[in-house]
Protein backbone atom coordinates (compact mmCIF):
# COMPACT_ATOMS: atom_id res chain seq x y z
CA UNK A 1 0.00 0.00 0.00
CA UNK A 2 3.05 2.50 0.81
CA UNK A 3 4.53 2.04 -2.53
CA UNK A 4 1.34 2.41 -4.57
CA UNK A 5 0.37 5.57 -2.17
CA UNK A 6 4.29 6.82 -3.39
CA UNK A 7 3.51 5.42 -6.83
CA UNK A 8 0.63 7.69 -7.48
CA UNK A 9 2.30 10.70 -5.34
CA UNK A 10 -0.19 10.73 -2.17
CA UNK A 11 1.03 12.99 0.99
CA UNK A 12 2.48 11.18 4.02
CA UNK A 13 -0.98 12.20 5.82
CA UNK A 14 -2.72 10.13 3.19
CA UNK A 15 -0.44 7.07 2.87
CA UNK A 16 -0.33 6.84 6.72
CA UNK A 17 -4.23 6.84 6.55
CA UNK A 18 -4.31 4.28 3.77
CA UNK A 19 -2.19 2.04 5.76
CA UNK A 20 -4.18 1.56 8.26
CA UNK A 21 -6.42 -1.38 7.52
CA UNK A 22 -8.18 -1.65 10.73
CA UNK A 23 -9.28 0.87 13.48
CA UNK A 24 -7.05 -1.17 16.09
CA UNK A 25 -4.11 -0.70 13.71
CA UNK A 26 -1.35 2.07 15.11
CA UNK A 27 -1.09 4.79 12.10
CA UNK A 28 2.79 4.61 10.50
CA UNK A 29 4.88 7.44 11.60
CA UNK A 30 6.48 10.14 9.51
CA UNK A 31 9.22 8.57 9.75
CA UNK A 32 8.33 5.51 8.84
CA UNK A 33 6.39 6.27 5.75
CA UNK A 34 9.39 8.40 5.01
CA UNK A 35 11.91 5.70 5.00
CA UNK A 36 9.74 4.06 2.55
CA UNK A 37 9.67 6.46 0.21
CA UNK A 38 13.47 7.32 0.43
CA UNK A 39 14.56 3.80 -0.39
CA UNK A 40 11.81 3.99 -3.56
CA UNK A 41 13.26 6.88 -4.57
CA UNK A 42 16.80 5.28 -3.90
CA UNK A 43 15.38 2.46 -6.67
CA UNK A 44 14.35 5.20 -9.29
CA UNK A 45 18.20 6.07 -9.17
CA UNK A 46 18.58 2.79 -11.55
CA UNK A 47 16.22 4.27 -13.66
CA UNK A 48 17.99 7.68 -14.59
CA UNK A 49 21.20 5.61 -14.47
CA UNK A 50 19.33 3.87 -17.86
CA UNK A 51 19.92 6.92 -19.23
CA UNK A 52 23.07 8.63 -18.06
CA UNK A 53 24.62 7.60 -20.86
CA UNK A 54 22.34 8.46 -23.51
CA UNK A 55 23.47 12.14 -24.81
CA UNK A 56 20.11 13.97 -26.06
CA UNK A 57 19.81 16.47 -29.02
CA UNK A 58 21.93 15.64 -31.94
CA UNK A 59 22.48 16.53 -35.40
CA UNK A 60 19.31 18.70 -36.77
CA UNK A 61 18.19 18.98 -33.34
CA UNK A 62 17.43 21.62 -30.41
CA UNK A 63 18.66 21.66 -27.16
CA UNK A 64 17.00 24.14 -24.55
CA UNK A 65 19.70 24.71 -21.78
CA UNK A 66 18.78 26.65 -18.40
CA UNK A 67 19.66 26.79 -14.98
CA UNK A 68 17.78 27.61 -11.71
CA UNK A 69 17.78 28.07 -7.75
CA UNK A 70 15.22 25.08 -6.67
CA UNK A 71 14.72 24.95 -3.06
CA UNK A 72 14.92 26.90 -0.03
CA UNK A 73 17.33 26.35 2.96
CA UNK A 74 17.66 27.71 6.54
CA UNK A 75 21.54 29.39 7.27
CA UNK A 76 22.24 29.93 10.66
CA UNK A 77 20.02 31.94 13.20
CA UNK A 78 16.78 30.81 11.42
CA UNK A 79 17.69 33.26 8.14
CA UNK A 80 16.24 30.94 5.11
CA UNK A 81 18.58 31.52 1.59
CA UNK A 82 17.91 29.93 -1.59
CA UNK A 83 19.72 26.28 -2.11
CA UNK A 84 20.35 24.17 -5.18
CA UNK A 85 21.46 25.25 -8.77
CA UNK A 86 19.81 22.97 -10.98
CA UNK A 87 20.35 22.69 -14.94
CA UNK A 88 17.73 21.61 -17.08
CA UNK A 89 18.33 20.73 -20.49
CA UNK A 90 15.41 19.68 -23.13
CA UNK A 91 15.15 18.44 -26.87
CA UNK A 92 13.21 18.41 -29.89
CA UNK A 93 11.77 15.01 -28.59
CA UNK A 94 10.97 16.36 -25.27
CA UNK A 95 13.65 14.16 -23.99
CA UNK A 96 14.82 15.82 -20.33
CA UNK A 97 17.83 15.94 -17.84
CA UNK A 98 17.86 18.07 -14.98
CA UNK A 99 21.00 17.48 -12.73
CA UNK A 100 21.95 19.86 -9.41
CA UNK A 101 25.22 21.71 -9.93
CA UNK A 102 27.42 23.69 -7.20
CA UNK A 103 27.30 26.77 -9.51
CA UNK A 104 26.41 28.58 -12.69
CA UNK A 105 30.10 29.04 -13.96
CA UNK A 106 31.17 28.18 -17.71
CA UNK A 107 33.30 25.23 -16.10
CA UNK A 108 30.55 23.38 -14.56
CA UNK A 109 27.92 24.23 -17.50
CA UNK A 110 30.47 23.46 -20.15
CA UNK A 111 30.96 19.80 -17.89
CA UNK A 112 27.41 19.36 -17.94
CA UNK A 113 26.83 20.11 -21.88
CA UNK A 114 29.34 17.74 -22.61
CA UNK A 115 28.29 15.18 -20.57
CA UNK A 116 23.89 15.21 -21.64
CA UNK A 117 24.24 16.41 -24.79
CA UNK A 118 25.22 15.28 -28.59
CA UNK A 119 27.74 17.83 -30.37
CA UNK A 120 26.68 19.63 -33.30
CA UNK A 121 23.34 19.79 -31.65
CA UNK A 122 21.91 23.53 -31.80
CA UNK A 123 21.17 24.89 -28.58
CA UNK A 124 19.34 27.62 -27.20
CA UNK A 125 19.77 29.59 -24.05
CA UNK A 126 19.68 33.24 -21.87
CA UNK A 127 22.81 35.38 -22.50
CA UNK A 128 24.58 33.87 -19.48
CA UNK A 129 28.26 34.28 -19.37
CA UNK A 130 28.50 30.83 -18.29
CA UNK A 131 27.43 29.60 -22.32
CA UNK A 132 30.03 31.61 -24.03
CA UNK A 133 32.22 29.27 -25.67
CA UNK A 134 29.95 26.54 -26.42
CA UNK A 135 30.69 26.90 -30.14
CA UNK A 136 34.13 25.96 -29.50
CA UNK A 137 32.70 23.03 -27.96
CA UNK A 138 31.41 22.10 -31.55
CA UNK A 139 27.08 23.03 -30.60
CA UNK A 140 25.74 25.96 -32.46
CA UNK A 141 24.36 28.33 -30.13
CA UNK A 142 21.28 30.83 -29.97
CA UNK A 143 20.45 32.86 -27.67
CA UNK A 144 17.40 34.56 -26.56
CA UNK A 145 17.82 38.06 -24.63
CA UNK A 146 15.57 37.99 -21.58
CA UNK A 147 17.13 40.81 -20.12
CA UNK A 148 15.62 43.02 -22.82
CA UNK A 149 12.32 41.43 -21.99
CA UNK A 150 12.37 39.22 -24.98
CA UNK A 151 11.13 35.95 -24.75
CA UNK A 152 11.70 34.89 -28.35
CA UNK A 153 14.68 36.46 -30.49
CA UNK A 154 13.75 37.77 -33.79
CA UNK A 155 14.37 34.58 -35.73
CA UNK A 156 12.66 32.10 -33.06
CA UNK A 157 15.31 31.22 -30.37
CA UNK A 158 13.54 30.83 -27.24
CA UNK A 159 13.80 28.50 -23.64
CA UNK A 160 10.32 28.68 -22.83
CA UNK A 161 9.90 24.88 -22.95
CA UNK A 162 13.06 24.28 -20.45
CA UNK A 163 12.04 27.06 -18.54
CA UNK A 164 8.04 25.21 -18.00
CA UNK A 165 9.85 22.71 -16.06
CA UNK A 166 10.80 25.61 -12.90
CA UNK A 167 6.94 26.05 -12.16
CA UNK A 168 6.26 22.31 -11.25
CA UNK A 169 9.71 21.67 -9.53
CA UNK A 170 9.42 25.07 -7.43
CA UNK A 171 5.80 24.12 -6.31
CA UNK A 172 7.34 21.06 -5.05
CA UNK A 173 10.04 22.07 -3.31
CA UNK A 174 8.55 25.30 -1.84
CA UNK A 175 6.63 23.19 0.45
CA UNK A 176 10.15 22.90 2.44
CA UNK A 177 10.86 19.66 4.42
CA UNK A 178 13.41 18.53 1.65
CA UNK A 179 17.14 18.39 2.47
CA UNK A 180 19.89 19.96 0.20
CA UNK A 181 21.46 17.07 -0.14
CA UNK A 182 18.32 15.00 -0.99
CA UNK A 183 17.35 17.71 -4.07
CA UNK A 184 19.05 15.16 -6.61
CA UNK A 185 17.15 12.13 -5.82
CA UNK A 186 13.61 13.80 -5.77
CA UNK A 187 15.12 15.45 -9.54
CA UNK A 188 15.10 11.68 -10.63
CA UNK A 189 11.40 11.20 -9.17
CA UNK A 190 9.76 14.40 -11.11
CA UNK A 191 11.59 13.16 -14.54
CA UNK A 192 10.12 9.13 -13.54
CA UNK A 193 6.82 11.13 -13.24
CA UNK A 194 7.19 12.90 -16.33
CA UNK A 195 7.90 9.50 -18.18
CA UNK A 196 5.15 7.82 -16.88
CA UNK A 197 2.36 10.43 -17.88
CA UNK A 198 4.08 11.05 -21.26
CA UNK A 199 4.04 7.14 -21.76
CA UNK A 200 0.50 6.82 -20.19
CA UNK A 201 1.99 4.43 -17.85
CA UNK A 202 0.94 3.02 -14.77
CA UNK A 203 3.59 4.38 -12.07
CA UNK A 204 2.52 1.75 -9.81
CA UNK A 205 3.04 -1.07 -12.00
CA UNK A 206 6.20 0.84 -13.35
CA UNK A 207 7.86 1.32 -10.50
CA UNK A 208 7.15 -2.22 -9.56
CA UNK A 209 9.83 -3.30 -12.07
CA UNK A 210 12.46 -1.57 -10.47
CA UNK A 211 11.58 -3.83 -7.43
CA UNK A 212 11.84 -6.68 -8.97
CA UNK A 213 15.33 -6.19 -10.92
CA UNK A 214 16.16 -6.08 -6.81
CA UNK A 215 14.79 -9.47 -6.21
């Protein structure tokens, strides 16, 4: 019952309640309905390691690149600062990565790029410093000035599509209770999600399958 309550994305409140079978049954504890759904999430990991090597975008093909602050954290003395960089990056196929980076610098981005994404794939971002030199890299690059206010350049370049994926992730993680550290594991559950609605998929039977290669 915990894993199809996690499976279908119910609150702890509700999986606790679902677990309880009988009146004379003691309700699960936070914590215990959390542990559950850490060590499913710890199972997804095997799914986005499928496709950690499978570069996206390609010849012919678009690549949306962006980057974000997800999350909030408390500093010291109760003062609460934003957390997590994470880069998303998107292609013609609707084919997504989002991974957490330390920073925004062209090191780290450049890493990234090279890592998720095909060369001589043509990609699309903001005028960040940090994407510079990606034609040296062997992409072409466009770029789409949104500090003019412009959300699509004159002949089409845009990140709106990357940039749809910050609403639903920043809903989820406003809601606090999610660790720094965990950020990159609950990144692999919203792109599982994703998967499963775009494939019409059951994400209970789906994750079930990921059980089983346990077994």
């Amino acid at each position: 019952m915990a894993i199809h309550c996690f499976a279908w994305g119910q609150t702890y409140e509700q999986t606790k309640l679902a677990c309880q079978l009988t009146a004379e049954q003691e309700k699960l504890s936070d914590h215990t309905v959390g542990d559950w759904f850490r060590k499913l999430r710890d199972r997804l990991i095997d799914y986005a390691a499928e496709d950690a090597g499978c570069k996206i975008g390609g010849q012919g093909m678009i690549v949306q690149v962006d980057e974000a602050l997800i999350g909030r954290r408390k500093y010291n003395r109760g003062r609460v600062i934003e957390g997590t960089w994470v880069v998303g990056l998107i292609d013609s196929l609707g084919q997504l990565r989002l991974t957490v980076t330390s920073d925004r610098s062209a090191a780290s981005l450049e890493t990234i790029l090279r890592k998720h994404v095909n060369p001589e794939s043509e990609i699309h971002t903001d005028g960040w410093a940090g994407y510079r030199r990606l034609k040296e890299l062997g992409y072409v690059h466009k770029t789409v000035n949104h500090s003019a206010r412009e959300f699509v350049s004159a002949e089409g370049t845009h990140t709106q599509r990357i940039e749809s994926q910050w609403r639903n992730l920043r809903r989820k993680f406003s809601r606090g209770g999610i660790r720094h550290e965990d950020i990159g594991e609950h990144l692999v559950e919203h792109i599982w999600r994703r998967q499963c609605r775009i494939g019409n998929k059951d994400p209970f039977l789906d994750i079930l399958k990921y059980l089983q290669y346990e077994a």
